[in-house]
Protein backbone atom coordinates (compact mmCIF):
# COMPACT_ATOMS: atom_id res chain seq x y z
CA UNK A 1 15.96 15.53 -5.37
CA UNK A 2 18.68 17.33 -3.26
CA UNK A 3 21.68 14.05 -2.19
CA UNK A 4 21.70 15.80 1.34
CA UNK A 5 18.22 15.24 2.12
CA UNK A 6 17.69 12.08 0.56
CA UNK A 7 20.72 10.68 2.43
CA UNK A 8 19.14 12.01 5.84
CA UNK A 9 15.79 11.38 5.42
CA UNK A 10 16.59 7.76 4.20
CA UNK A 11 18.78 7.48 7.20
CA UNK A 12 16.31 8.96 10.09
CA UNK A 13 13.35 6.25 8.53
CA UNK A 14 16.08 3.89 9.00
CA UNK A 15 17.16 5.10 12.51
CA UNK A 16 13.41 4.54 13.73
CA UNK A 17 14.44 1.37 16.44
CA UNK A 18 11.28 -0.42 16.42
CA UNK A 19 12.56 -3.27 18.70
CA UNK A 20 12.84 -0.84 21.00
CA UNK A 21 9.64 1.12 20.42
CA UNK A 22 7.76 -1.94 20.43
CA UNK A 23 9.12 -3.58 23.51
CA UNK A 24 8.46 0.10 25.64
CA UNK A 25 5.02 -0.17 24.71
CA UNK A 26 3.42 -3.05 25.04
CA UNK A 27 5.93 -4.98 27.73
CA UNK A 28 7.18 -1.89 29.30
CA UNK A 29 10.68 -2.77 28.95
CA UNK A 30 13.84 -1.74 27.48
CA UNK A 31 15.05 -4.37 24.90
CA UNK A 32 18.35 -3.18 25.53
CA UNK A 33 18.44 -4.40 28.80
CA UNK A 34 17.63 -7.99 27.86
CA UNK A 35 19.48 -10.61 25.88
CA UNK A 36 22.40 -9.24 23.67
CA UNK A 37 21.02 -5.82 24.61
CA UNK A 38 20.62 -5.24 20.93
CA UNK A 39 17.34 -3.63 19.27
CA UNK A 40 16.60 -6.37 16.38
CA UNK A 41 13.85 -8.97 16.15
CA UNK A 42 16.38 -12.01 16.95
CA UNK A 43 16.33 -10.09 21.03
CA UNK A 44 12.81 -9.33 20.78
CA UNK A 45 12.17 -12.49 20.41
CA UNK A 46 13.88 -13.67 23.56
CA UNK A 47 11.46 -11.29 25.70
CA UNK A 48 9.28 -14.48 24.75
CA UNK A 49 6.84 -12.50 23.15
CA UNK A 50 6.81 -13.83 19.75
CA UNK A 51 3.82 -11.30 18.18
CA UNK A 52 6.22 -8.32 18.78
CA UNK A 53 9.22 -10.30 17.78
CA UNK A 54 7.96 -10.65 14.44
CA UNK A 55 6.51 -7.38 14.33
CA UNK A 56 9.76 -6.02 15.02
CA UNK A 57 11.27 -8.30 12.05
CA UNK A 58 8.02 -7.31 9.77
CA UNK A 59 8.99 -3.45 10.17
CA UNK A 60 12.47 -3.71 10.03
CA UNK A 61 11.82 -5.08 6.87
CA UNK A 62 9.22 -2.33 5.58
CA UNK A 63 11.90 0.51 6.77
CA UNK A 64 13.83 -0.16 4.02
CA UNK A 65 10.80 -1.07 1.35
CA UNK A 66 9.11 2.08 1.75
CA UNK A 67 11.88 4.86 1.01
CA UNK A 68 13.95 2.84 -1.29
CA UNK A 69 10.90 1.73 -3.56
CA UNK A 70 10.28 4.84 -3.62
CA UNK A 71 13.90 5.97 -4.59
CA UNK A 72 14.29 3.28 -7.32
CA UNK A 73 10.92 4.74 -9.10
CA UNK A 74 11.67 8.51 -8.95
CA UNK A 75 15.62 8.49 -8.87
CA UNK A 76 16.62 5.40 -9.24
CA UNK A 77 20.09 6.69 -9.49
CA UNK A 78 20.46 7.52 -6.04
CA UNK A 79 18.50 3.68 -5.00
CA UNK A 80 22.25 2.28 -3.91
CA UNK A 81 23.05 5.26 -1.56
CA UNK A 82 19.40 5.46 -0.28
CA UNK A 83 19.46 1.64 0.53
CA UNK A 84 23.11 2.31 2.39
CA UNK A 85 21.77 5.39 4.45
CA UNK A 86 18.57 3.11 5.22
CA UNK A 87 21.16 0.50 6.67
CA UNK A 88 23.46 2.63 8.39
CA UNK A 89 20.55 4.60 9.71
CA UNK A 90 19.29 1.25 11.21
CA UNK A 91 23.02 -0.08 12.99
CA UNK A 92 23.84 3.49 14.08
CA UNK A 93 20.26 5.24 15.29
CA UNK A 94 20.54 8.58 16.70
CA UNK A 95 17.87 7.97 18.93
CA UNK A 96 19.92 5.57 20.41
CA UNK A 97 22.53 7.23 20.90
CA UNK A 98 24.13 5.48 17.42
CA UNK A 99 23.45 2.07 19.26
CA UNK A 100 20.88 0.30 17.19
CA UNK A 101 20.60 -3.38 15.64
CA UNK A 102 22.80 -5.67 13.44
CA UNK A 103 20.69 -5.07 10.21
CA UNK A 104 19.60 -7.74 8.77
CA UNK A 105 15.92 -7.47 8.32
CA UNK A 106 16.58 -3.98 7.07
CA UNK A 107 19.01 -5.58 4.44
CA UNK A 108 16.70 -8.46 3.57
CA UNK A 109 14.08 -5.10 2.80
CA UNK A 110 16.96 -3.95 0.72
CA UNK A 111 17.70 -6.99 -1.16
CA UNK A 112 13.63 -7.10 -1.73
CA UNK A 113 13.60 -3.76 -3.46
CA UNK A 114 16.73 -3.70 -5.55
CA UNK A 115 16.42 -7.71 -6.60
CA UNK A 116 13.46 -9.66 -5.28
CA UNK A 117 15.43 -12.88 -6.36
CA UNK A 118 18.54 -12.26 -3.94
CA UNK A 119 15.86 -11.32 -1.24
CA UNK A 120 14.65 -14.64 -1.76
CA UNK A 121 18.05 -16.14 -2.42
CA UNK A 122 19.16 -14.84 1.00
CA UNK A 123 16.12 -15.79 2.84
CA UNK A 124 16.82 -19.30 1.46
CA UNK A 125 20.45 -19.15 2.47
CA UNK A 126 19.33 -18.28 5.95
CA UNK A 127 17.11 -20.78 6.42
CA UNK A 128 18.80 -24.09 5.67
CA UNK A 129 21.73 -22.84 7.10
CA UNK A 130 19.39 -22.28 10.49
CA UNK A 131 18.02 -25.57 9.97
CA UNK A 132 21.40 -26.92 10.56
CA UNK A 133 23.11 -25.00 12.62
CA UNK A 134 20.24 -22.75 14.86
CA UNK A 135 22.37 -20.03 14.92
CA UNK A 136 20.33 -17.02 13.68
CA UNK A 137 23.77 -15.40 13.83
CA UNK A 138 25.53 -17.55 11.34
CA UNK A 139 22.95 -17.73 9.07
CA UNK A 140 22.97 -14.08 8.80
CA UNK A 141 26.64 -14.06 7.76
CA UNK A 142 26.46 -16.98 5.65
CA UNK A 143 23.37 -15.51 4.18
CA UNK A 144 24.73 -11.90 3.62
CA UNK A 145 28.53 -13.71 2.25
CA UNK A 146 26.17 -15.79 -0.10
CA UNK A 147 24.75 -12.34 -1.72
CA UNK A 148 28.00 -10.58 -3.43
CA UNK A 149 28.55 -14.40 -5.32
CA UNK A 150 24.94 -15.38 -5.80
CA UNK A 151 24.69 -11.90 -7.60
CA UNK A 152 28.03 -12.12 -9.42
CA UNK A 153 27.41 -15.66 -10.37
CA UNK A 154 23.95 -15.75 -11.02
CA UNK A 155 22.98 -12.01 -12.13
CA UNK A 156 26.44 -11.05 -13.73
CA UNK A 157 25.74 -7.40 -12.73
CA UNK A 158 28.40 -4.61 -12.17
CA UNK A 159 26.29 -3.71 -8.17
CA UNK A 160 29.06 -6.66 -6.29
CA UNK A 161 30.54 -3.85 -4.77
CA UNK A 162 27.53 -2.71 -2.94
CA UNK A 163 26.50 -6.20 -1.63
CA UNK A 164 30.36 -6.88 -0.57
CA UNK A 165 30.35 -3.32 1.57
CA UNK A 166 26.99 -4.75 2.82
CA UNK A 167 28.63 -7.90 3.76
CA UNK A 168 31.35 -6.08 5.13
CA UNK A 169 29.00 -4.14 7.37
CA UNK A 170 26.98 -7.26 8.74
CA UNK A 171 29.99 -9.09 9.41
CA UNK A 172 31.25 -5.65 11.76
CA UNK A 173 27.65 -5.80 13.40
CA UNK A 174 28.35 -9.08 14.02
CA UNK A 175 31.81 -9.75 15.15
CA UNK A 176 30.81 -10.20 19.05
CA UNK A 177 28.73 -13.05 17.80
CA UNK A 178 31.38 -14.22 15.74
CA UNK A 179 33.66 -14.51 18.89
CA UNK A 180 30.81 -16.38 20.78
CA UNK A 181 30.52 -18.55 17.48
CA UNK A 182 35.09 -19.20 17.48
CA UNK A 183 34.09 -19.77 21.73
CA UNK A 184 31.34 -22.36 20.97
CA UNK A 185 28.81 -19.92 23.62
CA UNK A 186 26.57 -18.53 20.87
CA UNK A 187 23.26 -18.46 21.94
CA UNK A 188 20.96 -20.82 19.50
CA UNK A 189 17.63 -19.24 18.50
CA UNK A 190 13.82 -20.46 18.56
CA UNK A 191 12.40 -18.90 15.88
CA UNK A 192 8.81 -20.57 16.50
């Protein structure tokens, strides 16, 4: 497969914004105008509506399983860079005008595909740090940190370097949150 077109076409299926396409349709609004403003299932879920909140989450997710599943089967070569133009394709849609979520479902869809144990590792990471702290924000960062050492630690594999750039580029997606988090005005999040 031609680099060039696997690179774009894993970035436009990553650019779809279905927070946004989902909120337009069915509650004929414009996610972006609401809560953070941003397109991920975290503000979907403050529209209240909790069906297309997860729905939002669920695709997110799938975005990144379907193209890099099939990457990793018939080039698995190229799996790291289609994962990375998944993600970028995700925080920087052109839809949007390159204004598109923080990336974490697509990442946890990325974790899934290249190790289903740091997918779960990071969904466990996520969670009791939520339990504790019910920021969905922290537990994101903590979550995505937790990755680059769980796999270094744990998997002894020579991929760190793609889970630190990853952690690099959740922690940029992040870093008004992380100001609201150093302010102590950080939204908390109901998740049910």
């Amino acid at each position: 497969m031609n680099i060039y077109l696997l690179i774009v076409s894993s970035y436009l299926i990553g650019s779809v914004p279905f927070g946004y396409i989902l909120t337009k349709f069915f509650l004929n609004k414009d996610i972006r105008k609401i809560g953070s403003g941003n397109i991920g299932a975290t503000n979907v879920l403050r529209t209240g509506n909790k069906i297309i909140g997860y729905a939002t989450l669920l695709l997110d997710v799938l975005k990144a399983v379907f193209p890099i599943i099939f990457i990793k089967i018939n080039y698995p070569e190229y799996v790291f860079i289609s994962a990375l133009s998944v993600f970028i394709g995700h925080v920087f849609p052109v839809w949007l005008k390159f204004r598109g979520g923080k990336g974490v479902a697509t990442y946890v869809g990325i974790l899934c595909c290249i190790n289903i144990y740091l997918g779960i590792s990071f969904g466990l990471v996520w969670l009791i740090t939520f339990l504790i702290f019910k920021y969905s924000s922290l537990s994101s960062l903590i979550g995505s940190f937790s990755i680059p050492i769980i796999n270094f630690f744990i998997f002894n594999d020579e991929i760190v370097f793609f889970f630190i750039i990853m952690f690099v580029l959740i922690f940029y997606t992040h870093r008004e949150n992380i100001k609201r988090l150093l302010n102590h005005t950080e939204s908390k999040t109901k998740i049910y």
